[in-house]
Protein backbone atom coordinates (compact mmCIF):
# COMPACT_ATOMS: atom_id res chain seq x y z
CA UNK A 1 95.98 26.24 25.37
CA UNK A 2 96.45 24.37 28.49
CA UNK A 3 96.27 25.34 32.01
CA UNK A 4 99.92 24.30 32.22
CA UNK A 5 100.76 26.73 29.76
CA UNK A 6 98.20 29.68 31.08
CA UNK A 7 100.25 29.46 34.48
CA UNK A 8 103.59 29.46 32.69
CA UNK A 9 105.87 32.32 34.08
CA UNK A 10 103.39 33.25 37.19
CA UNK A 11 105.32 33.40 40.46
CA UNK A 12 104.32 32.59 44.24
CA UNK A 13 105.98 34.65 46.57
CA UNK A 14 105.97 34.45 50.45
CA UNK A 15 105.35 37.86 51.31
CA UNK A 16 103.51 40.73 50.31
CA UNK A 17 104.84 44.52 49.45
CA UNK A 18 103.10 46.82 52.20
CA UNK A 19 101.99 50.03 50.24
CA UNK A 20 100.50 51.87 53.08
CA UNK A 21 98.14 54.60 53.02
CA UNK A 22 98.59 57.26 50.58
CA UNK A 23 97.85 60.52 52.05
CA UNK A 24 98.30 64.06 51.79
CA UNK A 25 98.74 66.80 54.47
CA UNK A 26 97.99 70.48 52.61
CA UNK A 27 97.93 72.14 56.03
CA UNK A 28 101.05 73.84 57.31
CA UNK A 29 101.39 75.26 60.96
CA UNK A 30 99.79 74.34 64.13
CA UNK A 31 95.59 74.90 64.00
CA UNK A 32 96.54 78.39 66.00
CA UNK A 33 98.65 79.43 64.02
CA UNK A 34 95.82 78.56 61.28
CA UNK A 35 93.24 80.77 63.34
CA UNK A 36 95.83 83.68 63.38
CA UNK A 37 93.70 85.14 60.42
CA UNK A 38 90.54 85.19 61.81
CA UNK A 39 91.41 85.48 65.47
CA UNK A 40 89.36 88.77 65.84
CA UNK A 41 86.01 87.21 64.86
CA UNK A 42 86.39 84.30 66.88
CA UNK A 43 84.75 84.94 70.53
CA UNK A 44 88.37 83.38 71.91
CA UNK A 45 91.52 83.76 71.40
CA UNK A 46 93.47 81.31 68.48
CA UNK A 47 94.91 79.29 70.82
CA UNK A 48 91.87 78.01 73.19
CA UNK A 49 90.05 77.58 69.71
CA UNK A 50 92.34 75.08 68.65
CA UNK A 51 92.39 73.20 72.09
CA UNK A 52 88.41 73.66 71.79
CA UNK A 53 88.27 72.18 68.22
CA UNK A 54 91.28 69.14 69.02
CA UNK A 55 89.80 68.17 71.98
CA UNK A 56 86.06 68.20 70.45
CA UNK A 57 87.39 66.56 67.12
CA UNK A 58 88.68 63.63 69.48
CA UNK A 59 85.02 63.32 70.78
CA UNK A 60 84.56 65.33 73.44
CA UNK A 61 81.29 67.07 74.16
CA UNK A 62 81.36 70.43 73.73
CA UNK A 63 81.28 71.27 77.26
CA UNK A 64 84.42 68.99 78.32
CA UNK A 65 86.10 70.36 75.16
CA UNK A 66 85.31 73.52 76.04
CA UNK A 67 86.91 72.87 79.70
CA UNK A 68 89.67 71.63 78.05
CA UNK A 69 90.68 75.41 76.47
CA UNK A 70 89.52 76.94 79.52
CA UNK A 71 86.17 78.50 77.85
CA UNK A 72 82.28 78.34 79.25
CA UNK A 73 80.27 75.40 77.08
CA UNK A 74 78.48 78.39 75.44
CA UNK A 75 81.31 80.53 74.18
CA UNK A 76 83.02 77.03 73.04
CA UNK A 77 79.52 76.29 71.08
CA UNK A 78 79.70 79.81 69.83
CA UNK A 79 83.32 79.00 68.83
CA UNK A 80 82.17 75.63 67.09
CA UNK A 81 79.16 77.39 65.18
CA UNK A 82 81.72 79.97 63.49
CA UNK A 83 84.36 77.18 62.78
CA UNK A 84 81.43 75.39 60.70
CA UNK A 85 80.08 72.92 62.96
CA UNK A 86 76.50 72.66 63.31
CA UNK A 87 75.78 73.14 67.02
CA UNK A 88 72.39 74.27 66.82
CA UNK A 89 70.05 72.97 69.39
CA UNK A 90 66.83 73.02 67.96
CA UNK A 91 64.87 70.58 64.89
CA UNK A 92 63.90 72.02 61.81
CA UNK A 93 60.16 72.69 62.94
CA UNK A 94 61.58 74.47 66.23
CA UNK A 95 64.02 76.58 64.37
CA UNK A 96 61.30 77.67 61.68
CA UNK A 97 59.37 79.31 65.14
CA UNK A 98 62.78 80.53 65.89
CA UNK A 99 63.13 82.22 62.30
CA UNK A 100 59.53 83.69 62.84
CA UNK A 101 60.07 85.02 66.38
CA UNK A 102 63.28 86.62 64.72
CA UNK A 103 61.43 88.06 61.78
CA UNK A 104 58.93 89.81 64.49
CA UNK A 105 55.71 87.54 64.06
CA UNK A 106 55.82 86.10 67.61
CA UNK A 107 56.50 87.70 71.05
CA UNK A 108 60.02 86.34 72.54
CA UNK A 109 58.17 84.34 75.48
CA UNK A 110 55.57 82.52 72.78
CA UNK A 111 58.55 81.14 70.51
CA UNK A 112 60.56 80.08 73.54
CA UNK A 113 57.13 78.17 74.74
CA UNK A 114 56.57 77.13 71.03
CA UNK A 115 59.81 75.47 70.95
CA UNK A 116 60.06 73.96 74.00
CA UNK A 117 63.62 74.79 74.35
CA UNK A 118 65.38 76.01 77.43
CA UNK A 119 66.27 79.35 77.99
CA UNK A 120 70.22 78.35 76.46
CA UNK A 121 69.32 76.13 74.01
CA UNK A 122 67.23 79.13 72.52
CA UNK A 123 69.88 81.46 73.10
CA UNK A 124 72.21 79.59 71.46
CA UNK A 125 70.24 78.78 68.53
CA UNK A 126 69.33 82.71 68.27
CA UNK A 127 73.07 82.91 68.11
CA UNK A 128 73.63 80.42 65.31
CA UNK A 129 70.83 81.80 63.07
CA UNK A 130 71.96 85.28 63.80
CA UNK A 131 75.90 84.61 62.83
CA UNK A 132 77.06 83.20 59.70
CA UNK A 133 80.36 80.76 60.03
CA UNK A 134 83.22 81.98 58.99
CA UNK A 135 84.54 80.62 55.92
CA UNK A 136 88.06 81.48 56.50
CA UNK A 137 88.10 79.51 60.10
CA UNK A 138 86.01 77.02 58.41
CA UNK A 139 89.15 76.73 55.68
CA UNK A 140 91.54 76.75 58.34
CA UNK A 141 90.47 74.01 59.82
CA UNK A 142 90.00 71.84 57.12
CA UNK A 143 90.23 68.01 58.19
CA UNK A 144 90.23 68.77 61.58
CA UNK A 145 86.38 69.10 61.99
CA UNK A 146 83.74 66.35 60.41
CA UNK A 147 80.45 65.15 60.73
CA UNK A 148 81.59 61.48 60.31
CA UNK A 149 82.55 60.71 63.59
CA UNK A 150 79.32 59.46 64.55
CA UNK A 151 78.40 61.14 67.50
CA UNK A 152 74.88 62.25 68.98
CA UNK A 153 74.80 66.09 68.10
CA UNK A 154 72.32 66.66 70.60
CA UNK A 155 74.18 64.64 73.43
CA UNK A 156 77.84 66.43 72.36
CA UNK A 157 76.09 69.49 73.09
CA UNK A 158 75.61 68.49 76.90
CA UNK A 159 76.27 71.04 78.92
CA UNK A 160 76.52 73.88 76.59
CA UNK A 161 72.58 73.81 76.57
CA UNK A 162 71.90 72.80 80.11
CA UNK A 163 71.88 74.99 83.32
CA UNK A 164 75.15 75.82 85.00
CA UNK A 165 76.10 75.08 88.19
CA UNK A 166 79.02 77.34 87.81
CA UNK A 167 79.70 79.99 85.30
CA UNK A 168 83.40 80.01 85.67
């Protein structure tokens, strides 16, 4: 067989079909109206959630996101935490004091010197060991929260961890 005969019937064409990206959107309603379901175990209401979690999910910190719906950097960290997001302040090795300050084997002022934490970041992280997520916001919300988007976990928490100037 020759090559003549090998490229016998193969044609050259000028242009290419464009196929796209194939995807598939199994979500229906706005993210609010997603929330509506768990709206009572969410520290605010549906709506400023889904603000908090668009405007985070587009790389916000949590504190400008958390402008952004109109909520404190805490409550909007709180709000994170029970969609699924891992907001949690402190390492491994600080969190393990945390778990033993919780369990009773260290006085409140010893696991908050232990850690090294501020007085927020260890109030928040009492927070996130002390409420599960919720897997029903977590389900709502499916796609619109991931941990690919490469961002410093620690920085995005910014001002959710630091001082306020302002509570309001």
């Amino acid at each position: 067989m020759t090559l003549s005969e090998i490229a016998a019937g193969i044609e050259v064409t000028a242009t290419q079909r464009q196929h796209g990206v194939a995807s598939v959107d199994r979500t229906e309603g706005t993210l609010a109206e997603r929330l509506d379901g768990v709206a009572t175990r969410l520290p605010c209401d549906p709506e400023r959630a889904a603000t908090l979690v668009e405007a985070y999910a587009a790389g916000e910190s949590v504190g400008d996101a958390g402008r952004a719906a109109g909520l404190t950097p805490l409550t909007a960290a709180k709000t994170l935490h029970l969609c699924g997001e891992h907001v949690c302040p402190l390492s491994p090795r600080q969190r393990d004091v945390l778990d033993d300050w919780l369990s009773g084997d260290l006085a409140r002022s010893e696991a908050v010197a232990l850690t090294g934490a501020s007085e927020r970041e260890f109030a928040l992280a009492t927070y996130v060991a002390t409420h599960e997520p919720i897997a029903d916001a977590r389900e709502a919300l499916e796609g619109a929260l991931t941990d690919g988007r490469g961002t410093d976990r620690q920085a995005s928490l910014g001002d959710a961890v630091e001082q306020p100037s302002d509570l309001f």
